[in-house]
N, C-alpha and C. Protein backbone atom coordinates (compact mmCIF):
# COMPACT_ATOMS: atom_id res chain seq x y z
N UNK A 1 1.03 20.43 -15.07
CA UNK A 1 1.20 21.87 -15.14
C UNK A 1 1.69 22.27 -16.53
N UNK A 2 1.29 23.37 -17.21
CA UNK A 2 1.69 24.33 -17.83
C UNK A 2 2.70 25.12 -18.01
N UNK A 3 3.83 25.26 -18.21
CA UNK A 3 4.34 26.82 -18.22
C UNK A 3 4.67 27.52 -19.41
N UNK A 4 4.34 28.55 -19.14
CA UNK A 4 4.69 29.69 -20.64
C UNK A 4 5.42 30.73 -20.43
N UNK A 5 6.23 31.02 -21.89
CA UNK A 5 7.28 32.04 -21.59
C UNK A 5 6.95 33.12 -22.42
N UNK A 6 6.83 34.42 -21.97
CA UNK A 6 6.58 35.22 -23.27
C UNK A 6 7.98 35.91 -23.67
N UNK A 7 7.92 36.05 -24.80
CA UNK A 7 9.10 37.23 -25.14
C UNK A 7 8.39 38.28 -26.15
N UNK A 8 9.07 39.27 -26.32
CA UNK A 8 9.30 39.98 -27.58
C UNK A 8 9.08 41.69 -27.75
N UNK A 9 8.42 41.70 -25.81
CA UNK A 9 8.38 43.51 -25.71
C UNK A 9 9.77 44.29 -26.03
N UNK A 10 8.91 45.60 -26.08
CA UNK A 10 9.93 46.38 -26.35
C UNK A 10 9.38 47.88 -26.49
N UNK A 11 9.95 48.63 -26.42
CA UNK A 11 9.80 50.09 -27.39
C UNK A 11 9.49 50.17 -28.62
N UNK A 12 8.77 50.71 -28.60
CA UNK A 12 8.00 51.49 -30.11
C UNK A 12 7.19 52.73 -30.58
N UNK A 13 7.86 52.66 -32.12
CA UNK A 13 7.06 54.58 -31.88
C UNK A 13 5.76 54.19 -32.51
N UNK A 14 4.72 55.04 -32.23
CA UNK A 14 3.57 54.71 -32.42
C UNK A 14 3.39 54.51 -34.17
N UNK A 15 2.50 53.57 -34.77
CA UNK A 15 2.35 53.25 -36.34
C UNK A 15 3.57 52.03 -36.37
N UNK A 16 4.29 51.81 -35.35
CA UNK A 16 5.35 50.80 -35.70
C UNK A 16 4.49 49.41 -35.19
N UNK A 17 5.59 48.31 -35.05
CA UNK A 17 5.33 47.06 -35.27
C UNK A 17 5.84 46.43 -33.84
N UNK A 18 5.65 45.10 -33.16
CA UNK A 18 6.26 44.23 -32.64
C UNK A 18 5.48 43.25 -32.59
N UNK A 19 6.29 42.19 -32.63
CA UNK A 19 5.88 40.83 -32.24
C UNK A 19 6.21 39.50 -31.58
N UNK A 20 5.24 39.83 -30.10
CA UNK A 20 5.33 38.69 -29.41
C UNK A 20 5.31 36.84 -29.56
N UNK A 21 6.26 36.72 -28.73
CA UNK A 21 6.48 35.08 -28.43
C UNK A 21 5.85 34.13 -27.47
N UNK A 22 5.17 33.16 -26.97
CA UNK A 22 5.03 32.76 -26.02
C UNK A 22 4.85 31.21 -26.54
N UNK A 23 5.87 30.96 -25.12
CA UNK A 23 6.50 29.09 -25.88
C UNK A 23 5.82 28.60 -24.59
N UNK A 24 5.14 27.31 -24.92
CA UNK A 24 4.40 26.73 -23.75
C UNK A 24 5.40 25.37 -23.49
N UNK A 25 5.54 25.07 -22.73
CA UNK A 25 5.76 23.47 -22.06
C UNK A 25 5.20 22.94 -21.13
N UNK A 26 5.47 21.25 -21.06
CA UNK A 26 4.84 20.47 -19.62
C UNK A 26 3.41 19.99 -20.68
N UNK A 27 2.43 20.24 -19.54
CA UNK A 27 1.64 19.14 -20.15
C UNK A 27 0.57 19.98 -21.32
N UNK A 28 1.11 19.96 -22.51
CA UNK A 28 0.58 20.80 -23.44
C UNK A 28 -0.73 20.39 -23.90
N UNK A 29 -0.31 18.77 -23.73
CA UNK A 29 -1.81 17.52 -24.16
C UNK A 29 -3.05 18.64 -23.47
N UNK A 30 -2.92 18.92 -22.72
CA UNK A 30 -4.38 19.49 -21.99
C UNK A 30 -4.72 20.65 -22.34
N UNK A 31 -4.43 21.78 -22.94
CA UNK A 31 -4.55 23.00 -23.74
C UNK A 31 -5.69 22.37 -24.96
N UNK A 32 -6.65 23.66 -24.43
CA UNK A 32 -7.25 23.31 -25.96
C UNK A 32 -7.22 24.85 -26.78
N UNK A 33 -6.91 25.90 -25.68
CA UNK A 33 -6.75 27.43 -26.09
C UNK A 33 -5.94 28.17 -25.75
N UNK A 34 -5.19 29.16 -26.68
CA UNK A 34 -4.66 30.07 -26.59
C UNK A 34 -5.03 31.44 -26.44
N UNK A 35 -4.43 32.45 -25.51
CA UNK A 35 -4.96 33.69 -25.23
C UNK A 35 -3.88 34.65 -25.28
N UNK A 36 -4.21 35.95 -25.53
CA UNK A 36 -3.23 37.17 -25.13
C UNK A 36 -4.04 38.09 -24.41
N UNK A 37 -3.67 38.80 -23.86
CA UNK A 37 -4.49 39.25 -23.20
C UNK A 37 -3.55 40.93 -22.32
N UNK A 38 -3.71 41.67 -22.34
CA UNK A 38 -2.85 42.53 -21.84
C UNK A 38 -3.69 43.82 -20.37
N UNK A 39 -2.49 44.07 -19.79
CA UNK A 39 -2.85 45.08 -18.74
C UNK A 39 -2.36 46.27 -18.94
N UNK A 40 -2.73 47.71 -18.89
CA UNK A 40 -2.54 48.54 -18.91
C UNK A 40 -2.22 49.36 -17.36
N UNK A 41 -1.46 50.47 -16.93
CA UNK A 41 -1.61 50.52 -15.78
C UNK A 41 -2.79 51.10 -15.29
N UNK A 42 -3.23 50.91 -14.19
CA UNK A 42 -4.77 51.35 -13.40
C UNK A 42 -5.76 50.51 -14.35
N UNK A 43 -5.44 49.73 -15.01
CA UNK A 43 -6.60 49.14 -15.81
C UNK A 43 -6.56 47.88 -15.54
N UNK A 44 -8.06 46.89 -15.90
CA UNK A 44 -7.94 45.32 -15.70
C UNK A 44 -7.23 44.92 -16.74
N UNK A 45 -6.74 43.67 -16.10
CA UNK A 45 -6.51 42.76 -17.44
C UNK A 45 -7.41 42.71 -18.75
N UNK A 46 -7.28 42.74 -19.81
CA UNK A 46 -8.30 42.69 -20.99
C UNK A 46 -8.20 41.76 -22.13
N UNK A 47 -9.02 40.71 -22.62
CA UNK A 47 -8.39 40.02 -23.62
C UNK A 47 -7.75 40.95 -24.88
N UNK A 48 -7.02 40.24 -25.55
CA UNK A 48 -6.84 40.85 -26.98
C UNK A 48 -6.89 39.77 -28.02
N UNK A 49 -6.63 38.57 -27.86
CA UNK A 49 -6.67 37.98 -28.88
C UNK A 49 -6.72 36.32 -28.46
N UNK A 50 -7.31 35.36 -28.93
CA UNK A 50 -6.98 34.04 -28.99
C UNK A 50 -7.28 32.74 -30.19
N UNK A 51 -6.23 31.97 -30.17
CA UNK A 51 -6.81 30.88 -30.65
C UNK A 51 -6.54 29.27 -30.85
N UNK A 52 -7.40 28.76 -31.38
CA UNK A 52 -6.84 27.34 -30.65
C UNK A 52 -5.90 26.80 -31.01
N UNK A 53 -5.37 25.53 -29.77
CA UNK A 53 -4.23 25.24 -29.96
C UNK A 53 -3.71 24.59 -31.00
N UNK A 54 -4.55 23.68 -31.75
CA UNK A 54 -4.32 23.66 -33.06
C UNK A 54 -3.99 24.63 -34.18
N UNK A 55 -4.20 25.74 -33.99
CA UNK A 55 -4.02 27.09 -34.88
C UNK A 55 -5.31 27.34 -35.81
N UNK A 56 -6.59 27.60 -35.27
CA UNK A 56 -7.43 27.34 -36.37
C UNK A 56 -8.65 28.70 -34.99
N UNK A 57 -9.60 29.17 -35.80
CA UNK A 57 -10.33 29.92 -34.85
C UNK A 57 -10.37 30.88 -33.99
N UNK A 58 -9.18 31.89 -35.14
CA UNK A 58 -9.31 33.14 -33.99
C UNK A 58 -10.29 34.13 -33.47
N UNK A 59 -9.66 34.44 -32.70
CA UNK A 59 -11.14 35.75 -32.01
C UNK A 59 -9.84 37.20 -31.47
N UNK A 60 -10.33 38.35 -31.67
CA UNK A 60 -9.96 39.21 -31.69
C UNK A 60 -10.79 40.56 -31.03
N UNK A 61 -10.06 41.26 -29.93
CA UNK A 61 -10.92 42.10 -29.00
C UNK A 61 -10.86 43.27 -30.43
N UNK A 62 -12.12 44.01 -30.49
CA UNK A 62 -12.66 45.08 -31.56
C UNK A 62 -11.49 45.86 -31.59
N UNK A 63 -10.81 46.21 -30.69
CA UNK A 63 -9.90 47.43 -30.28
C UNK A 63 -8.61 47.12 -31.22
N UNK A 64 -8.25 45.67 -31.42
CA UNK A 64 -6.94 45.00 -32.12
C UNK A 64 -7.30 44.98 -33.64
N UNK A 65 -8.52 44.40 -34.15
CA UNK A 65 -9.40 43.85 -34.97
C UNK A 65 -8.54 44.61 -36.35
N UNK A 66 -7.60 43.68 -37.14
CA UNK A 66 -7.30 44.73 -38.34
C UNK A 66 -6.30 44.75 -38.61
N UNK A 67 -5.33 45.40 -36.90
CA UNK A 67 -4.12 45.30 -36.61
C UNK A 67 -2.97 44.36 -36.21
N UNK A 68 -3.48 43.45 -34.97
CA UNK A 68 -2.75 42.61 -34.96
C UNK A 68 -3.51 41.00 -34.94
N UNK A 69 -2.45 40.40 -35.11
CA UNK A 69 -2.68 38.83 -35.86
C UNK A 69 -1.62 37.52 -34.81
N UNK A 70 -2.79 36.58 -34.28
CA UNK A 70 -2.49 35.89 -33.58
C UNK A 70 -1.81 34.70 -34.89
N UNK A 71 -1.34 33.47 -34.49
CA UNK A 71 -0.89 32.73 -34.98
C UNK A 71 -0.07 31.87 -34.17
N UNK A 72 0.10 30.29 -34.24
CA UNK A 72 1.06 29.11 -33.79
C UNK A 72 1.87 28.62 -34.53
N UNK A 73 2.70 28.25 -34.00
CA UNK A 73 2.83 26.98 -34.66
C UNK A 73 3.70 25.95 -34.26
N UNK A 74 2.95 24.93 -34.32
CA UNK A 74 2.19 23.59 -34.01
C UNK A 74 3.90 22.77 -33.49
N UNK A 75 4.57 22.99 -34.53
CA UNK A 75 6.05 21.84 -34.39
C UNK A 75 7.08 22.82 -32.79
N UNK A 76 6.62 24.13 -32.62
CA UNK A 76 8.12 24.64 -31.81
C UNK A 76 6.95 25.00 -30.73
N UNK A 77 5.54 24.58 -30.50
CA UNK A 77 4.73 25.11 -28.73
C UNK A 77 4.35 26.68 -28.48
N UNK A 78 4.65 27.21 -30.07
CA UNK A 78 5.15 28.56 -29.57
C UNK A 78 3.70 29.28 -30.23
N UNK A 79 3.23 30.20 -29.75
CA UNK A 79 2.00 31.65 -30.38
C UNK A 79 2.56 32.79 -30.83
N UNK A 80 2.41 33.33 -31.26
CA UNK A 80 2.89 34.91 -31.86
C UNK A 80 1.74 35.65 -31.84
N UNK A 81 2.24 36.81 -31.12
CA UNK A 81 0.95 37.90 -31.36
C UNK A 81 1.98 38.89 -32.30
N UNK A 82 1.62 39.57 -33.87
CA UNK A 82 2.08 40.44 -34.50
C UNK A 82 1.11 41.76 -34.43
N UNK A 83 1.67 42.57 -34.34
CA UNK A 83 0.58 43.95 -33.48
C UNK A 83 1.88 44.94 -34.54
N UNK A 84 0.42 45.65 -35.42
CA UNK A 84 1.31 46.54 -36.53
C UNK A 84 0.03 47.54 -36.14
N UNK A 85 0.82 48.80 -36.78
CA UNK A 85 0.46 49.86 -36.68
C UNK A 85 -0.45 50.13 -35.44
N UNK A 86 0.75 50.06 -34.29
CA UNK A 86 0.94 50.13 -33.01
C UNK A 86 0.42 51.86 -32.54
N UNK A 87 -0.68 52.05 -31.17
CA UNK A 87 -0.89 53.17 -31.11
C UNK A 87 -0.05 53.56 -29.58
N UNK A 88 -0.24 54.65 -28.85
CA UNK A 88 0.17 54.68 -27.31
C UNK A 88 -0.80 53.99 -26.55
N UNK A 89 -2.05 54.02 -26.85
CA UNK A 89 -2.94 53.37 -26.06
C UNK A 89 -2.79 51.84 -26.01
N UNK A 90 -1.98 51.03 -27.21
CA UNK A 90 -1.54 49.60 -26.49
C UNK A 90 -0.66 49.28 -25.72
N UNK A 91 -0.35 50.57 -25.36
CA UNK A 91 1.27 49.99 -23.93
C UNK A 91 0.40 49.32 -23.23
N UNK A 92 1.05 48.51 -22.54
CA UNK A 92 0.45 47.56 -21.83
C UNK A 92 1.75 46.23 -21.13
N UNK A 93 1.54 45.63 -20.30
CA UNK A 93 2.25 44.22 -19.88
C UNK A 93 1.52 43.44 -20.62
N UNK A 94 1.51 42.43 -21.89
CA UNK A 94 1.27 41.38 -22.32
C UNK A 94 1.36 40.02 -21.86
N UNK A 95 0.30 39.31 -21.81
CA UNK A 95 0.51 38.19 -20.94
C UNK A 95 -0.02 37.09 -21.74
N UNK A 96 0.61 35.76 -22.06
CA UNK A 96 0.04 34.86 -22.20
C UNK A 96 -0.58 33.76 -21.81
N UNK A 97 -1.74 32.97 -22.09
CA UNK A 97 -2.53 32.14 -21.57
C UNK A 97 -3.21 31.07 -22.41
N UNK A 98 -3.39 30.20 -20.84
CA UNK A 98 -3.68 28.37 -22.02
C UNK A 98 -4.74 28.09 -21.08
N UNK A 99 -5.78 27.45 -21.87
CA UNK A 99 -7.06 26.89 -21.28
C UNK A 99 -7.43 25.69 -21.91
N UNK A 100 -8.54 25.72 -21.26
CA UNK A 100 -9.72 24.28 -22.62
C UNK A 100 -10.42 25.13 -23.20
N UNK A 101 -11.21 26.14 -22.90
CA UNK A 101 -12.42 26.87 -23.75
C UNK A 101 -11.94 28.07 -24.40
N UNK A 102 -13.09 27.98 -25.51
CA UNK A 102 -13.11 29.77 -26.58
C UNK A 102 -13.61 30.32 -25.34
N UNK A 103 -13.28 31.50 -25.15
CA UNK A 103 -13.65 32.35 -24.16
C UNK A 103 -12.76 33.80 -24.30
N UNK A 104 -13.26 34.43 -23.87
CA UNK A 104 -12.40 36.06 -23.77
C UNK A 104 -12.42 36.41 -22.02
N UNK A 105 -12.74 35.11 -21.04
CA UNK A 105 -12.41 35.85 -19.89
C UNK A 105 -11.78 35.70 -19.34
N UNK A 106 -10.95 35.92 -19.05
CA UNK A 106 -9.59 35.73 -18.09
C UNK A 106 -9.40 34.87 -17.21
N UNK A 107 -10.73 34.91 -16.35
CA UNK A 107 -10.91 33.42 -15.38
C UNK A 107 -11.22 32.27 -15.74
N UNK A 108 -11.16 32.23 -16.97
CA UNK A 108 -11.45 30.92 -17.37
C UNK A 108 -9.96 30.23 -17.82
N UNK A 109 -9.25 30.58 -17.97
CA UNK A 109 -8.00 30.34 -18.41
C UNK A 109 -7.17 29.79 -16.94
N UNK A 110 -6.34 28.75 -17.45
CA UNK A 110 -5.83 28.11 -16.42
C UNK A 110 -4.38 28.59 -16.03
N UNK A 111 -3.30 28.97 -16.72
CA UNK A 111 -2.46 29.05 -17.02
C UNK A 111 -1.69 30.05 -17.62
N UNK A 112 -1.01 30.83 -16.76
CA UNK A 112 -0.42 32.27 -17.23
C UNK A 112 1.05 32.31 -16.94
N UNK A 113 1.50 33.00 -18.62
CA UNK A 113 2.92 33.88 -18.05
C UNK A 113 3.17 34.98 -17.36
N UNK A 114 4.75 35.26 -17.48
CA UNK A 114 4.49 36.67 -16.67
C UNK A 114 4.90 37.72 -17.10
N UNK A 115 4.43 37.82 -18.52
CA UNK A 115 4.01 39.28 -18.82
C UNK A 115 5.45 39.16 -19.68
N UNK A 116 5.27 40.43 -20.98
CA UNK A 116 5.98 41.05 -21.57
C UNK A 116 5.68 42.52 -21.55
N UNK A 117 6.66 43.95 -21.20
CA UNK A 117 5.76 44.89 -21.31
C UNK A 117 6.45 45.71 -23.03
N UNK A 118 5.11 46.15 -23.17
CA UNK A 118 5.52 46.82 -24.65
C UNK A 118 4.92 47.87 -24.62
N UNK A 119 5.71 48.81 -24.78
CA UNK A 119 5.78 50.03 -24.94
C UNK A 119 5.70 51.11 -26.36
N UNK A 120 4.37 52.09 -25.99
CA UNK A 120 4.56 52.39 -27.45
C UNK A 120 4.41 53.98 -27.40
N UNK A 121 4.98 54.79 -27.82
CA UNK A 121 5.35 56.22 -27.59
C UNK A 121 4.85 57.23 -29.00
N UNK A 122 4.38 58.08 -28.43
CA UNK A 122 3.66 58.83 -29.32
C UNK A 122 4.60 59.87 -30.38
């Protein structure tokens, strides 16, 4: 098994900044991908960003593309999503996720936290 922790929501006024944490443990050997992926309310889950667990090969949903910036690193298990110039439309619960494949779909991913929510106010 997997487990991941996210941290780093919060409040924000819109054009501002935050940046998420998510520390994995257990059997990490089996990860070959990293995901973020967030929910909005009344909305599906949606990717936003991933990449592999090595730190190499990101992919980025169009909507983020610019703004925010995935990244690992490798010695502390841990991902960072940095999300700048933040709008209201990214509030959302942030969630992180570990798989084997590049993919942007949600079901393919084995392994989920439970959510950070970040909030962003107009």
């Amino acid at each position: 098994q997997v487990q991941l922790v996210e941290s780093g929501g919060g409040l924000v006024q819109a054009g501002g900044s935050l940046r998420l944490f998510c520390v994995a443990s257990g059997r990490t050997f089996s990860i070959n991908r990293m995901g973020w992926f967030r929910q909005a309310p009344g909305k599906e889950r949606e990717f936003v960003a991933g990449i592999s667990w090595r730190g190499g090969s990101p992919d980025y949903a169009d909507s983020v593309k610019g703004r925010f910036t995935i990244s690992r690193d490798n010695a502390e298990n841990t991902v960072y999503l940095q999300m700048n110039s933040l709008k209201p439309e990214d509030t959302a619960v942030y969630y992180c996720a570990a798989g084997r494949f590049r993919t942007t779909s949600r079901d393919m991913y084995d392994y989920w936290g439970q959510g950070t929510l970040a909030t962003v106010s107009s």
